[in-house]
N, C-alpha and C. Protein backbone atom coordinates (compact mmCIF):
# COMPACT_ATOMS: atom_id res chain seq x y z
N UNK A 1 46.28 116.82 62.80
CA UNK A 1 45.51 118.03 62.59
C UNK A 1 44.66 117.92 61.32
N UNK A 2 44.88 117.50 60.05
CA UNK A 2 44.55 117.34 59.08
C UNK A 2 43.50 116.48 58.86
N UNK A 3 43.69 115.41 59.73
CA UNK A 3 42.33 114.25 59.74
C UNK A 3 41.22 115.00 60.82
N UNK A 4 41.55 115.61 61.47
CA UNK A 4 40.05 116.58 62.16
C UNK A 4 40.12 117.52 61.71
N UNK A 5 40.60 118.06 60.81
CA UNK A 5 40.43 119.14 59.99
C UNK A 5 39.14 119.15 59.13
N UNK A 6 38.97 117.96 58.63
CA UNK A 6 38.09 116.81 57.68
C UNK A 6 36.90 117.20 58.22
N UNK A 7 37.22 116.29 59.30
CA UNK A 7 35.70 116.42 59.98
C UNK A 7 34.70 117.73 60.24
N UNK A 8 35.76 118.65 60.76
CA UNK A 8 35.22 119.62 61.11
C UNK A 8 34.59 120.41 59.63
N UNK A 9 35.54 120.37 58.42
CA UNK A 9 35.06 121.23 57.71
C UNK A 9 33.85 120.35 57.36
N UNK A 10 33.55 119.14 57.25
CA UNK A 10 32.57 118.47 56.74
C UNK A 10 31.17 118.98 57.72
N UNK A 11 31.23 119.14 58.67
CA UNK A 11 30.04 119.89 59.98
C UNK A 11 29.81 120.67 59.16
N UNK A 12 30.94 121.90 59.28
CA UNK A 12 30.40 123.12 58.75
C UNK A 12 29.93 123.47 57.60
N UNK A 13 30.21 122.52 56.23
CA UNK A 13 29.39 122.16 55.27
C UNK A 13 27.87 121.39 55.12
N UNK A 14 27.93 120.71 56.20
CA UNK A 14 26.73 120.17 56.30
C UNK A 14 25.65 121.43 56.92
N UNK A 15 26.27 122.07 58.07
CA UNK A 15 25.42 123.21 58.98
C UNK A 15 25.04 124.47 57.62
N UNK A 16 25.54 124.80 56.99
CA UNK A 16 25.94 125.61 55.96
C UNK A 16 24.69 125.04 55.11
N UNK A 17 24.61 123.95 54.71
CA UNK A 17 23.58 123.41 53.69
C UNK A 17 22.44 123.35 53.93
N UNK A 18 22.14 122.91 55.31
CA UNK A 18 20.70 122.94 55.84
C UNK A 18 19.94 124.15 55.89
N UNK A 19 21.16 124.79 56.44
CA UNK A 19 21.10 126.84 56.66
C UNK A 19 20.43 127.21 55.08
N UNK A 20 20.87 126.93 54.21
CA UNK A 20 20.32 127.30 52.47
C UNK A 20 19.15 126.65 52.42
N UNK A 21 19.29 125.19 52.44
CA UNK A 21 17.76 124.36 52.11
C UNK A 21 16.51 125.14 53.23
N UNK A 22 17.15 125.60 54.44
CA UNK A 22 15.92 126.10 54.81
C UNK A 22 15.44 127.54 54.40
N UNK A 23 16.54 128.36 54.28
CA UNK A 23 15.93 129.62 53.83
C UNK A 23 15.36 129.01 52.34
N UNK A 24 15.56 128.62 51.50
CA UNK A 24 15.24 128.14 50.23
C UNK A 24 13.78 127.60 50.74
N UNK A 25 13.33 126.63 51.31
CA UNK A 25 12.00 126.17 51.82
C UNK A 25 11.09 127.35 51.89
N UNK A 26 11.56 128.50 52.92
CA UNK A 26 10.73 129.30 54.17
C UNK A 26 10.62 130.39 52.51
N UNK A 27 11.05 130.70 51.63
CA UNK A 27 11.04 131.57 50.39
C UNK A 27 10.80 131.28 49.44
N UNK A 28 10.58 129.71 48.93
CA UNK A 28 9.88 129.49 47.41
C UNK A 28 8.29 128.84 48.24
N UNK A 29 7.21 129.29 47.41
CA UNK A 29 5.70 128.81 47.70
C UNK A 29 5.63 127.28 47.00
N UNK A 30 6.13 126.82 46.13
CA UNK A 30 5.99 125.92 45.57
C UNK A 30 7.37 124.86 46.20
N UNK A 31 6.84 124.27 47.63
CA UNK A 31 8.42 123.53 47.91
C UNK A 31 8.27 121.83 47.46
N UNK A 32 6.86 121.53 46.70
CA UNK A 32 7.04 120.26 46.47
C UNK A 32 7.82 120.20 45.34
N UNK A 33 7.84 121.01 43.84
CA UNK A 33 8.65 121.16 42.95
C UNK A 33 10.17 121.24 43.40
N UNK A 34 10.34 121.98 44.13
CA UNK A 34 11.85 121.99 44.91
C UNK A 34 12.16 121.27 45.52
N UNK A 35 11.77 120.37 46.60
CA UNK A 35 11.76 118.86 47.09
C UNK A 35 12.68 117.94 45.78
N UNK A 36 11.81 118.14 45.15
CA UNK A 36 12.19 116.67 43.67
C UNK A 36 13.20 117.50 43.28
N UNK A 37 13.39 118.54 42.62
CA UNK A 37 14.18 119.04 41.96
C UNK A 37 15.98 118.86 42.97
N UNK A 38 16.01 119.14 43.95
CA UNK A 38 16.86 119.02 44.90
C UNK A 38 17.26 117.77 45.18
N UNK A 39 16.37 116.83 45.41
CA UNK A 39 16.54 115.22 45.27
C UNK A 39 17.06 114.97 44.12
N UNK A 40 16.95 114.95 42.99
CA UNK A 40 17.50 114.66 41.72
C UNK A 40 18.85 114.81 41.64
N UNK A 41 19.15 116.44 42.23
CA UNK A 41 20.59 116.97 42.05
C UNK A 41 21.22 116.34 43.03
N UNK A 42 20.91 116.32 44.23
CA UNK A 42 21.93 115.54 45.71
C UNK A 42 21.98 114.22 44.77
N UNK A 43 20.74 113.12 44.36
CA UNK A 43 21.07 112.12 44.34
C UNK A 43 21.90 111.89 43.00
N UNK A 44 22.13 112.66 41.59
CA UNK A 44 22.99 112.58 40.56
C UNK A 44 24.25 112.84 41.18
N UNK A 45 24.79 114.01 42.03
CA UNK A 45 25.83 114.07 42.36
C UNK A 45 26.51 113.16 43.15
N UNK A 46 25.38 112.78 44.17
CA UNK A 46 25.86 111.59 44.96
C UNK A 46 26.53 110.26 44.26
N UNK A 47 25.68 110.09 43.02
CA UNK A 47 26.52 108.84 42.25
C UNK A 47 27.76 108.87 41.67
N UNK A 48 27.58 110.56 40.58
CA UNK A 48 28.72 111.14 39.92
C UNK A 48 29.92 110.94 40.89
N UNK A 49 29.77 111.65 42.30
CA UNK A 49 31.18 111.45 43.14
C UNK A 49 31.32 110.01 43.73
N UNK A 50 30.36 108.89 43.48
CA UNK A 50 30.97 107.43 44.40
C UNK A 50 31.78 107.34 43.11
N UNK A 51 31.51 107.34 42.00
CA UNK A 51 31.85 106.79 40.56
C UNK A 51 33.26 107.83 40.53
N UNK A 52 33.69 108.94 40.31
CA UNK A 52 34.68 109.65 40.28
C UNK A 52 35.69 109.69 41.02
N UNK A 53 35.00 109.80 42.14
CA UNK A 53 35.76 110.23 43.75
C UNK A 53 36.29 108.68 44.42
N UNK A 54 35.85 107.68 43.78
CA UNK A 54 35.73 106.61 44.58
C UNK A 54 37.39 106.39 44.94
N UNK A 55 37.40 104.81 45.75
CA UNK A 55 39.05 104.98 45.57
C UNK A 55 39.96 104.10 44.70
N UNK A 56 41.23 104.84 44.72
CA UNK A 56 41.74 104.75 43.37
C UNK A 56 43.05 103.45 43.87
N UNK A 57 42.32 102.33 44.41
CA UNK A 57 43.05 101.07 45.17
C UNK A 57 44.15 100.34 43.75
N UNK A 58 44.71 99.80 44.81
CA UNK A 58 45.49 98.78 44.00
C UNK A 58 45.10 97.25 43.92
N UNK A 59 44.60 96.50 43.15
CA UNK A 59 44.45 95.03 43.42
C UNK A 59 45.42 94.16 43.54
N UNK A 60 45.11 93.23 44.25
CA UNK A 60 46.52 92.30 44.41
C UNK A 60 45.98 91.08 42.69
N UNK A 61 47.55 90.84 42.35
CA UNK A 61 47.48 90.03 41.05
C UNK A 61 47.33 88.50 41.92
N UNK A 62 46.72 87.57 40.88
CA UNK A 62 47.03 85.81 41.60
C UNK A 62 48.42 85.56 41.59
N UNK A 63 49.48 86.47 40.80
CA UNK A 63 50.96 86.09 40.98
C UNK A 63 51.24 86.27 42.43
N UNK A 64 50.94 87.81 42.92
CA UNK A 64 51.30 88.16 44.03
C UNK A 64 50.86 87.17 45.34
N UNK A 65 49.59 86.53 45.07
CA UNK A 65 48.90 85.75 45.61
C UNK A 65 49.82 84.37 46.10
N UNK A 66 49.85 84.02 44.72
CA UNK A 66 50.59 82.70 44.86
C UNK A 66 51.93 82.73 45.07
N UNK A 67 52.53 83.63 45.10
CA UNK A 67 54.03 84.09 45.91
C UNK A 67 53.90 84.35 47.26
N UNK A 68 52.98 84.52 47.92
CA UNK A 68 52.47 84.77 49.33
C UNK A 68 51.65 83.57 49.84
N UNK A 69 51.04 82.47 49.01
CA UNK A 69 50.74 81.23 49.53
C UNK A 69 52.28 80.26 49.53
N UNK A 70 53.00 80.89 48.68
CA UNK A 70 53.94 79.71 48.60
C UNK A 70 55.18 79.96 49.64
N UNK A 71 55.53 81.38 49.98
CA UNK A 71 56.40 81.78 51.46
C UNK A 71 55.87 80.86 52.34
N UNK A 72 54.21 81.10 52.28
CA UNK A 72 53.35 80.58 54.06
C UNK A 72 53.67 79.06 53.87
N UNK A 73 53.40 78.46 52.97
CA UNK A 73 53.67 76.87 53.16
C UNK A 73 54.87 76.63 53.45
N UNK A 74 55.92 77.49 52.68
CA UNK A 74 57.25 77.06 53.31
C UNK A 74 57.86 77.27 54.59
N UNK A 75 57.44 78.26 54.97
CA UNK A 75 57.82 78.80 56.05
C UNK A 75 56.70 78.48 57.18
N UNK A 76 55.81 78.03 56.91
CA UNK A 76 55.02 77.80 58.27
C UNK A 76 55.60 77.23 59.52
N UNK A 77 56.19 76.40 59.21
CA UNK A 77 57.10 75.58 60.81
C UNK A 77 58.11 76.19 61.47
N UNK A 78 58.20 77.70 60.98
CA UNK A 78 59.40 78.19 61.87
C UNK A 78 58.86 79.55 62.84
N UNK A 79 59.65 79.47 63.63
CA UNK A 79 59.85 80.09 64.65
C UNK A 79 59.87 82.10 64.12
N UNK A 80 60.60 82.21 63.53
CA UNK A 80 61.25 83.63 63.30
C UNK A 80 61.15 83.91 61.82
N UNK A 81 60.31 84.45 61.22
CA UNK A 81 60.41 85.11 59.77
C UNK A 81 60.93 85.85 59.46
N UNK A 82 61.28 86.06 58.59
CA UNK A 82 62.13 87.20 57.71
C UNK A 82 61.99 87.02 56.04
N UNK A 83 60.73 88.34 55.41
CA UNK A 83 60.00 88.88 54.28
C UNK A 83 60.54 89.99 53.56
N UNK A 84 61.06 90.08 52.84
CA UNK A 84 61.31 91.24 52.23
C UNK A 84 60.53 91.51 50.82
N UNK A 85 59.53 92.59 51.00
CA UNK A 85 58.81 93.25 49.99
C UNK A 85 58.20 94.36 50.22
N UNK A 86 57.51 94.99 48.81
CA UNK A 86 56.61 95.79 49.04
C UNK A 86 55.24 95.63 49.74
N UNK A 87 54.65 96.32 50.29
CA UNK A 87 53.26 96.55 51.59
C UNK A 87 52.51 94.94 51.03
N UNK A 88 52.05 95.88 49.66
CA UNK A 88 51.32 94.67 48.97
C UNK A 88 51.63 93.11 49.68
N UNK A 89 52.33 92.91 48.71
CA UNK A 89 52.82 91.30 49.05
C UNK A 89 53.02 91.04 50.21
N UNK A 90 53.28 92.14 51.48
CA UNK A 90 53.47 91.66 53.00
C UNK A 90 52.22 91.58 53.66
N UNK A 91 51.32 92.28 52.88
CA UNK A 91 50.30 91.77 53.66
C UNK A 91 48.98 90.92 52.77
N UNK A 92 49.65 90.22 51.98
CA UNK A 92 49.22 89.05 51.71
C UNK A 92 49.71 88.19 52.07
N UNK A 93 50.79 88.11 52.33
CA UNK A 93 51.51 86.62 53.39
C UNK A 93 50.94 86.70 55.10
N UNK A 94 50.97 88.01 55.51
CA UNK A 94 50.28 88.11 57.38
C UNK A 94 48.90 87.49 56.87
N UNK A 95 47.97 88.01 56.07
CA UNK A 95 46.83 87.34 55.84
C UNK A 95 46.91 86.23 55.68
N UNK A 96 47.50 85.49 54.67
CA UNK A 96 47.62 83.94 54.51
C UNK A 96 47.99 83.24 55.61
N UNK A 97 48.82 83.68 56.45
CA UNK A 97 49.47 83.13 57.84
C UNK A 97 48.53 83.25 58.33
N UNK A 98 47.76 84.07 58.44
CA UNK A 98 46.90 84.20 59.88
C UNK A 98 47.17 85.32 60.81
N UNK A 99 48.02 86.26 60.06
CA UNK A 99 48.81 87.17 61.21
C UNK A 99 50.24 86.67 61.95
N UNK A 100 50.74 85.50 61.23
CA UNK A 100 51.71 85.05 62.19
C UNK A 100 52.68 85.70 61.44
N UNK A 101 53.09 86.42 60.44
CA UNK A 101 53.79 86.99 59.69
C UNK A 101 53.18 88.45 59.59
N UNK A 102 53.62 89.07 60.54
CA UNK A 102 53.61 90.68 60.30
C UNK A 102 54.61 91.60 59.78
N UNK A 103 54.63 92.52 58.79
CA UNK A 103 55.63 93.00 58.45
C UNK A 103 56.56 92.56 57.58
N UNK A 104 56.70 90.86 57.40
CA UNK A 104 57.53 90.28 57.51
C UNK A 104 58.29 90.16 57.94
N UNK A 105 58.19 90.03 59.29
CA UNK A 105 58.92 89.93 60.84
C UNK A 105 60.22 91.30 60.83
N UNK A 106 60.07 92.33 60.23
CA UNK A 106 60.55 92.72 60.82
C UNK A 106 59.96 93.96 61.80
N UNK A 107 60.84 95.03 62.67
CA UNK A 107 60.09 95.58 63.83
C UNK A 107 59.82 97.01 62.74
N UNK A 108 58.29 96.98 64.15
CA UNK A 108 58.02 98.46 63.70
C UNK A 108 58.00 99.48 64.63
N UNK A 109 58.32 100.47 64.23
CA UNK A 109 58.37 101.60 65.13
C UNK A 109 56.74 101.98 65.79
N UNK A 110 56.83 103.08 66.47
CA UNK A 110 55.51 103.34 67.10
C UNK A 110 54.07 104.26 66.05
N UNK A 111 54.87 104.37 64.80
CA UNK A 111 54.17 104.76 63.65
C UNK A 111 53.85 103.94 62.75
N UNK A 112 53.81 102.65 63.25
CA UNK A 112 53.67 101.41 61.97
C UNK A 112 54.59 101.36 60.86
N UNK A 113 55.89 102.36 60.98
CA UNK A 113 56.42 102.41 59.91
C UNK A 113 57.92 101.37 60.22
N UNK A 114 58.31 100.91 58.70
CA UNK A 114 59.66 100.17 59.34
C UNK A 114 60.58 100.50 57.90
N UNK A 115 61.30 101.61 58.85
CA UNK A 115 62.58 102.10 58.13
C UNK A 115 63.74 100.99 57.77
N UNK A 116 63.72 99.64 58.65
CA UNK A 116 64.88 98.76 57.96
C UNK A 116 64.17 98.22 56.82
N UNK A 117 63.06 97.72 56.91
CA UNK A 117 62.52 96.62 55.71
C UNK A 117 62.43 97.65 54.44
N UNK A 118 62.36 98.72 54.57
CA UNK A 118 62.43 99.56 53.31
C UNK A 118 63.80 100.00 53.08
N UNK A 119 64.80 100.04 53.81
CA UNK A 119 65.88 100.14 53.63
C UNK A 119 66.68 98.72 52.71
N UNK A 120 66.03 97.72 53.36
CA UNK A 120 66.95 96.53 52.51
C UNK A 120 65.71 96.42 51.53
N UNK A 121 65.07 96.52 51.30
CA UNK A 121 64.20 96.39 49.77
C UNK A 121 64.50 97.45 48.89
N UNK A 122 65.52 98.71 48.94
CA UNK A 122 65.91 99.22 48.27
C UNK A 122 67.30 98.57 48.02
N UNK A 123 67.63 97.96 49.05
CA UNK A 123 69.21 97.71 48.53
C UNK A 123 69.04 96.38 47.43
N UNK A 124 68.07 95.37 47.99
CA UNK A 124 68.27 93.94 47.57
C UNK A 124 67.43 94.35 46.07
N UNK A 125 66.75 95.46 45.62
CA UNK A 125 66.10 95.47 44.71
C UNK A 125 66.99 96.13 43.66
N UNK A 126 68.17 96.97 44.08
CA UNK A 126 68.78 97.76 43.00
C UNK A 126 70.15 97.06 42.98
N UNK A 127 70.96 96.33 44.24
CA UNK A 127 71.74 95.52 44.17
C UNK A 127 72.16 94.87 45.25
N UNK A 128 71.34 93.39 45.02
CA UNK A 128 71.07 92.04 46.05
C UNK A 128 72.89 92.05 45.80
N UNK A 129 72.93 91.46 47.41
CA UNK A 129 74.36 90.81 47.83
C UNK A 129 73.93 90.28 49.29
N UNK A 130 75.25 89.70 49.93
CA UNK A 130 75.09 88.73 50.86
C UNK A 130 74.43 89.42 51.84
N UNK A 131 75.50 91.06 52.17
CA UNK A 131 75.85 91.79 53.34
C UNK A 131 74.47 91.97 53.47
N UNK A 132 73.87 92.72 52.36
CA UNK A 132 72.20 92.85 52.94
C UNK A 132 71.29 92.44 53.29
N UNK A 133 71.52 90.53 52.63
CA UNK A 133 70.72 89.41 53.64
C UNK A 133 71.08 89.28 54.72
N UNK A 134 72.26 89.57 55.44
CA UNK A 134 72.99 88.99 56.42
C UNK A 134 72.31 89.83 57.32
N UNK A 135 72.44 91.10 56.88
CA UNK A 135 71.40 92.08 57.79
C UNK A 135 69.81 91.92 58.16
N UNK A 136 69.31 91.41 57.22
CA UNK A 136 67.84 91.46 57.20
C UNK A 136 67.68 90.02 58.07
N UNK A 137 68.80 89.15 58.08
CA UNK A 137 69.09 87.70 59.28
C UNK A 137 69.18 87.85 60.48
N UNK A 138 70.01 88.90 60.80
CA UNK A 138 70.42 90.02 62.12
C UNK A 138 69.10 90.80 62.67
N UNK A 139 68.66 90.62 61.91
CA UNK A 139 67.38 91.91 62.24
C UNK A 139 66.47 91.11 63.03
N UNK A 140 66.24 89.97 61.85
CA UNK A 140 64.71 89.49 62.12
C UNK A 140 64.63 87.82 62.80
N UNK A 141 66.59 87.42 63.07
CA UNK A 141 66.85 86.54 63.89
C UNK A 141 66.41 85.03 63.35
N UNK A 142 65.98 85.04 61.64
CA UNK A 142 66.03 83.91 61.04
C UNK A 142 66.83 83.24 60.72
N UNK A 143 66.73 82.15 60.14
CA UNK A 143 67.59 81.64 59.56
C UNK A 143 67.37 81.76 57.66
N UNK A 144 66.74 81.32 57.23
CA UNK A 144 66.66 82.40 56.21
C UNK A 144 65.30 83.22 55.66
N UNK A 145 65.90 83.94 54.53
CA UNK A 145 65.18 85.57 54.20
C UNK A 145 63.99 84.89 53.00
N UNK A 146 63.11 85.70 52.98
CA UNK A 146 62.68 85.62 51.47
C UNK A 146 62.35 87.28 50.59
N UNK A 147 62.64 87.18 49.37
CA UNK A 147 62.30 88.67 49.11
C UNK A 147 61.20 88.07 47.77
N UNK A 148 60.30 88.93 48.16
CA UNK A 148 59.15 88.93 46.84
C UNK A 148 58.65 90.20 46.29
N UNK A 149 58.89 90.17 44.96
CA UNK A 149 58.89 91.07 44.20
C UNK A 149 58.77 91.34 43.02
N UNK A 150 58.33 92.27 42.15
CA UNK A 150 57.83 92.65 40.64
C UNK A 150 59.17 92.22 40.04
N UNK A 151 59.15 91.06 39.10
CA UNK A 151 60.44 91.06 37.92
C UNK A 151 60.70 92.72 37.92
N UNK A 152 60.26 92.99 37.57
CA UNK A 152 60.38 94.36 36.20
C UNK A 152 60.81 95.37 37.35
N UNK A 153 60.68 95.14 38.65
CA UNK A 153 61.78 96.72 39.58
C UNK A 153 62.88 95.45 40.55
N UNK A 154 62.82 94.60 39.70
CA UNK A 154 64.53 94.06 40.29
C UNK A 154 65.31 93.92 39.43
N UNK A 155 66.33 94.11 39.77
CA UNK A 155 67.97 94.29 38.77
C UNK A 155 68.56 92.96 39.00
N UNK A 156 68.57 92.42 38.37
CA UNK A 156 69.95 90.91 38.41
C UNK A 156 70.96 91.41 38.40
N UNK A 157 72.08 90.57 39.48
CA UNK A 157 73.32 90.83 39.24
C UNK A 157 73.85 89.41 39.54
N UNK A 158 75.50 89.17 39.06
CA UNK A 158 75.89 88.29 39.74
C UNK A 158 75.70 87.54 40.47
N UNK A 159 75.64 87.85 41.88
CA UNK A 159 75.35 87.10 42.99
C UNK A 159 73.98 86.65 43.18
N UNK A 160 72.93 87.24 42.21
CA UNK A 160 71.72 86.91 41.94
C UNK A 160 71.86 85.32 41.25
N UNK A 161 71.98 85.64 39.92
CA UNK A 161 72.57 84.64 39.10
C UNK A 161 73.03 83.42 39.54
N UNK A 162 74.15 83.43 40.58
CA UNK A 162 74.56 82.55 41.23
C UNK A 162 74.22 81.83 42.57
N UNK A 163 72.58 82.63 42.72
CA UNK A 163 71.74 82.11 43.91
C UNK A 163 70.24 81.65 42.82
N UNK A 164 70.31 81.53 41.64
CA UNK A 164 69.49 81.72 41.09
C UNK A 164 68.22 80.60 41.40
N UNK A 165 69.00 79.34 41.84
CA UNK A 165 68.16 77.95 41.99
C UNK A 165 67.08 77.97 43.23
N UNK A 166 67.58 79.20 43.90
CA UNK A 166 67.22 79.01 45.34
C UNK A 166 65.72 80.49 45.24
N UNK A 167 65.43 80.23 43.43
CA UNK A 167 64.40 81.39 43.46
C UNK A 167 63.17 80.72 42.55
N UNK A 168 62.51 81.02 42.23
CA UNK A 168 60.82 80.78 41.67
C UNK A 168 60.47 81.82 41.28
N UNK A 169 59.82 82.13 40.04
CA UNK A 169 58.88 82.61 39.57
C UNK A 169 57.23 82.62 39.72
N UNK A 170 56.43 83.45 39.93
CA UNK A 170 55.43 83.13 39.42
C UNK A 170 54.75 84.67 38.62
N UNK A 171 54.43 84.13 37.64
CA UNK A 171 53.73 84.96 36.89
C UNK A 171 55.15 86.20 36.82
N UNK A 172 54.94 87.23 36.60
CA UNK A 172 55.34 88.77 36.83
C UNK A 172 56.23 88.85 38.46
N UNK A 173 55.74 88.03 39.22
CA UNK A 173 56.84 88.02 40.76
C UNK A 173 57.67 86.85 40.94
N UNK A 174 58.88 87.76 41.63
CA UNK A 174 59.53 86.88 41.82
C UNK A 174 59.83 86.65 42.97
N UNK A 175 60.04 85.22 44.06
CA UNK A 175 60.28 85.15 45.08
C UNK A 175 61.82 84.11 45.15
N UNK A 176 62.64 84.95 46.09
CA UNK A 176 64.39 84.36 46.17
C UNK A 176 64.35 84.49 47.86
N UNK A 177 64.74 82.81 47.93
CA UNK A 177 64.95 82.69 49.48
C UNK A 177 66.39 82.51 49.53
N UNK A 178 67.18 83.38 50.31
CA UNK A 178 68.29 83.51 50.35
C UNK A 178 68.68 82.41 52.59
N UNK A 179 69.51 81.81 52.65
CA UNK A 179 69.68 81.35 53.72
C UNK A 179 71.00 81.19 53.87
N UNK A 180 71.27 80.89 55.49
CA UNK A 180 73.09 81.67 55.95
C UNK A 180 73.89 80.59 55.51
């Protein structure tokens, strides 16, 4: 409802405007002064809002980059993926693949949304253990996982520590391939 909501009010703003510019025309004698004067203001505002209004995106870092070239090389020869991260980084690895990595293999519902992969990126991010790889193995029918992610919103623990060899840095991300 909300996304044709848009539209529609945008018509009726537009119908609304023409409706003024013309009574404004058909009632000032002097419409070449008003011509320019009106041009000036549409076209200042027009810039003011690309510049203000514009959008307020996120860029991907070359860490994130090169944590998403370095999954795809490793993982290119297999059959069944399994990614665990935030949007970002997942869809810099489907891009780098080619699309052969969506989601990071795991499923999505009929809303594009996937309640498990955000479910175990909360667990493996506040406290990684086996049970929750084992799940995200179950899910996505790999053999093993990778999780990539911001140092600074993952928690080390133990069992981190003691998988520690089987992880890489780059820059600010970190990527840990965990396998059964």
């Amino acid at each position: 409802m909300t996304r044709r909501l848009d539209i529609v009010l945008a018509f009726l703003l537009m119908l609304l405007s023409f409706y003024t510019l013309r009574l404004l025309f058909e009632r000032v004698k002097n419409w070449r002064r008003l011509t320019v004067f009106l041009a000036v203001v549409i076209v200042t505002a027009a810039i003011c809002a690309s510049y203000s209004l514009g959008p307020d995106t996120w860029a991907m870092s070359q860490d994130e980059y090169d944590a998403a070239q370095y999954i795809w090389h490793v993982d290119r020869g297999q059959l069944n993926h399994c990614v665990v991260g935030d949007t970002y980084p997942l869809l810099a690895v489907e891009a780098i693949s080619g699309g052969r990595i969506v989601g990071g293999g795991f499923p999505m519902n009929e809303y594009f949304s996937q309640p498990k992969l955000i479910e175990l990126l909360k667990k493996l991010k506040n406290d990684a253990n086996p049970e929750a790889w084992r799940e995200a193995l179950d899910i996505t029918k790999s053999e093993y996982c990778w999780l990539v992610i911001n140092k600074k919103d993952f928690k080390a623990n133990e069992f981190f520590n003691s998988e520690r060899i089987n992880s890489r840095g780059f820059g600010e991300m970190l990527v840990w391939r965990y396998q059964k």
